[in-house]
Protein backbone atom coordinates (compact mmCIF):
# COMPACT_ATOMS: atom_id res chain seq x y z
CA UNK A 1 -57.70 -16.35 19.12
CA UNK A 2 -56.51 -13.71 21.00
CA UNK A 3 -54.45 -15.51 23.47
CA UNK A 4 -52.63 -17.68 19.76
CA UNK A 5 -52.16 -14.29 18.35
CA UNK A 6 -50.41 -12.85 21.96
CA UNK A 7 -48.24 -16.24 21.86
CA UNK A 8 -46.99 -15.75 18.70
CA UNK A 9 -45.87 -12.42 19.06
CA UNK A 10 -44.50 -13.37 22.40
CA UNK A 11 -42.35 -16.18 20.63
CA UNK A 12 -41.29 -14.33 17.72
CA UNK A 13 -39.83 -11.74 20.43
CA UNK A 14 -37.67 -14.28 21.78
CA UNK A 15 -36.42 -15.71 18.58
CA UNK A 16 -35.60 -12.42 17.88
CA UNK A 17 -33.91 -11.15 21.18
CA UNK A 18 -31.98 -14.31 21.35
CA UNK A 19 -30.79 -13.74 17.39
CA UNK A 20 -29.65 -10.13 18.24
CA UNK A 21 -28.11 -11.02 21.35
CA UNK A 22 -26.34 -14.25 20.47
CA UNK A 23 -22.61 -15.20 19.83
CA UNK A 24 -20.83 -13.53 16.67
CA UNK A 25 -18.56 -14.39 14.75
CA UNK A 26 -15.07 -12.22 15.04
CA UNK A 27 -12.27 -12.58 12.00
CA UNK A 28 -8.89 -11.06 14.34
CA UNK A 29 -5.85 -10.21 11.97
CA UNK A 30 -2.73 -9.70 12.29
CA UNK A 31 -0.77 -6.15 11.27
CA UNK A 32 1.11 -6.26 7.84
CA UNK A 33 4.88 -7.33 8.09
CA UNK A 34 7.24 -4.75 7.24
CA UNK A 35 8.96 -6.97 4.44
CA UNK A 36 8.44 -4.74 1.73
CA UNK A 37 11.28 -2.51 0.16
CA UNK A 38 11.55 1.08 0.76
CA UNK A 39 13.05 3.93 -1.17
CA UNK A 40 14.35 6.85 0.86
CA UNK A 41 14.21 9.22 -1.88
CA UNK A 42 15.34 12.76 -2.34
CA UNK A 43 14.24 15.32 -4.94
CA UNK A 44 16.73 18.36 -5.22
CA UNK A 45 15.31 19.22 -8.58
CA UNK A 46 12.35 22.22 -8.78
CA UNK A 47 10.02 20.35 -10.33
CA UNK A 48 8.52 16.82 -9.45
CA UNK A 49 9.39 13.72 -10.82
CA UNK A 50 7.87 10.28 -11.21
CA UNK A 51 9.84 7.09 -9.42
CA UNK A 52 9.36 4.02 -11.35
CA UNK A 53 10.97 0.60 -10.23
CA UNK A 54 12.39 -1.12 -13.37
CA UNK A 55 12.89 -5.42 -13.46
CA UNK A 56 13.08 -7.55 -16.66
CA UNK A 57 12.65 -4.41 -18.63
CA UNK A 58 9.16 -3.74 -16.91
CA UNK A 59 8.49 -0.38 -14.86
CA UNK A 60 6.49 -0.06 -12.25
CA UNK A 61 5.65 3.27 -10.78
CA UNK A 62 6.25 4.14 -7.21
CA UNK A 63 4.85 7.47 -6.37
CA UNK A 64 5.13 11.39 -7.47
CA UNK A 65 7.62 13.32 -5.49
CA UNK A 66 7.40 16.97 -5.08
CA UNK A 67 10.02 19.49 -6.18
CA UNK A 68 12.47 19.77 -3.32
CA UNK A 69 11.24 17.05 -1.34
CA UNK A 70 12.61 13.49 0.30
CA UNK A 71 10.06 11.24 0.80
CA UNK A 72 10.61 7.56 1.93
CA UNK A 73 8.74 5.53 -1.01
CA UNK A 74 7.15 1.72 0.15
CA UNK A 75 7.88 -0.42 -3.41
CA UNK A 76 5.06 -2.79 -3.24
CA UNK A 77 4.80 -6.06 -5.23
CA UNK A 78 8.75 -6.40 -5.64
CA UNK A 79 10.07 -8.42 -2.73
CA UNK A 80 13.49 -7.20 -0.94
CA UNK A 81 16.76 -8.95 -2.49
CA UNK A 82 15.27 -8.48 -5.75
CA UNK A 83 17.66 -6.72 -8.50
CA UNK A 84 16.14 -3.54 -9.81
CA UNK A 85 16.66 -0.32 -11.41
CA UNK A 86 15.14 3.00 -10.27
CA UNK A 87 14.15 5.71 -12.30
CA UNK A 88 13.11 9.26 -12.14
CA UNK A 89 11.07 11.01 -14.79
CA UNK A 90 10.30 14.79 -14.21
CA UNK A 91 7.15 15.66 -14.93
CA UNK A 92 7.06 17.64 -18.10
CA UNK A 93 8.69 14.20 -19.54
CA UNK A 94 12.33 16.35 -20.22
CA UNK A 95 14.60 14.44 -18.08
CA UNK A 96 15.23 10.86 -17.13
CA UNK A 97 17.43 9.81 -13.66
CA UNK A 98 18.47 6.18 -13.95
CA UNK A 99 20.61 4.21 -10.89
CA UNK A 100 23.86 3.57 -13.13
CA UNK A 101 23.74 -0.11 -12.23
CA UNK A 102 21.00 -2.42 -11.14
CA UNK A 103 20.69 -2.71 -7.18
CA UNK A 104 19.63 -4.42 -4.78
CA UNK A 105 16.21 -3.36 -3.02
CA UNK A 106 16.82 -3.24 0.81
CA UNK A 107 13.96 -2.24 3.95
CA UNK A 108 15.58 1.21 3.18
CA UNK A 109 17.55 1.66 0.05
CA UNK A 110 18.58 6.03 -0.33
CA UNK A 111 18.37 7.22 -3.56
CA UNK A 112 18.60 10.97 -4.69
CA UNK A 113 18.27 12.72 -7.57
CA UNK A 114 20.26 14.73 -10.03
């Protein structure tokens, strides 16, 4: 009995060494493109604002910018080429910056408010 129960444990070692020990699997990515828009945006005003990306009448927001601050601002889930309006809410919900005229989001489109 002794010598079943010393074979056993002997074999379950092994199956377990050669588990822990074996060939894994490895999932190798690649880093993100850099096709997404970006805003290169300046704040002059002394409060913060809120930067919203507007298309077909739907805004998205971007980020909050500090008072005083540029900031470059990635727009994610609106492709570059894409026709857009930005806009620039201050905080306290007073004042609204709108781009006069829709443009046209670029790797680095500069944008500065008042």
């Amino acid at each position: 009995m002794r010598r079943l129960y010393a074979a056993l444990c002997l074999a379950a070692v092994a199956a377990m060494s050669t588990t822990a020990c074996g060939a894994r699997q490895v999932l190798v990515r690649t880093a993100p493109t850099s096709s997404e828009a970006t805003i290169h945006f300046t704040n002059n005003l002394p409060q913060a604002v809120n930067v919203y990306v507007v298309q077909g009448g739907t805004e998205t927001f971007v980020r909050q910018v500090g008072a005083n601050t540029t900031e470059n601002l990635p727009v994610r889930g609106i492709p570059q080429g894409s026709q857009v309006l930005l806009r620039a809410v201050t905080v306290d919900g007073k004042s609204q910056f709108d781009t006069q005229n829709p443009i046209t989001l670029t790797s680095s489109y500069t944008w500065r408010v008042p």
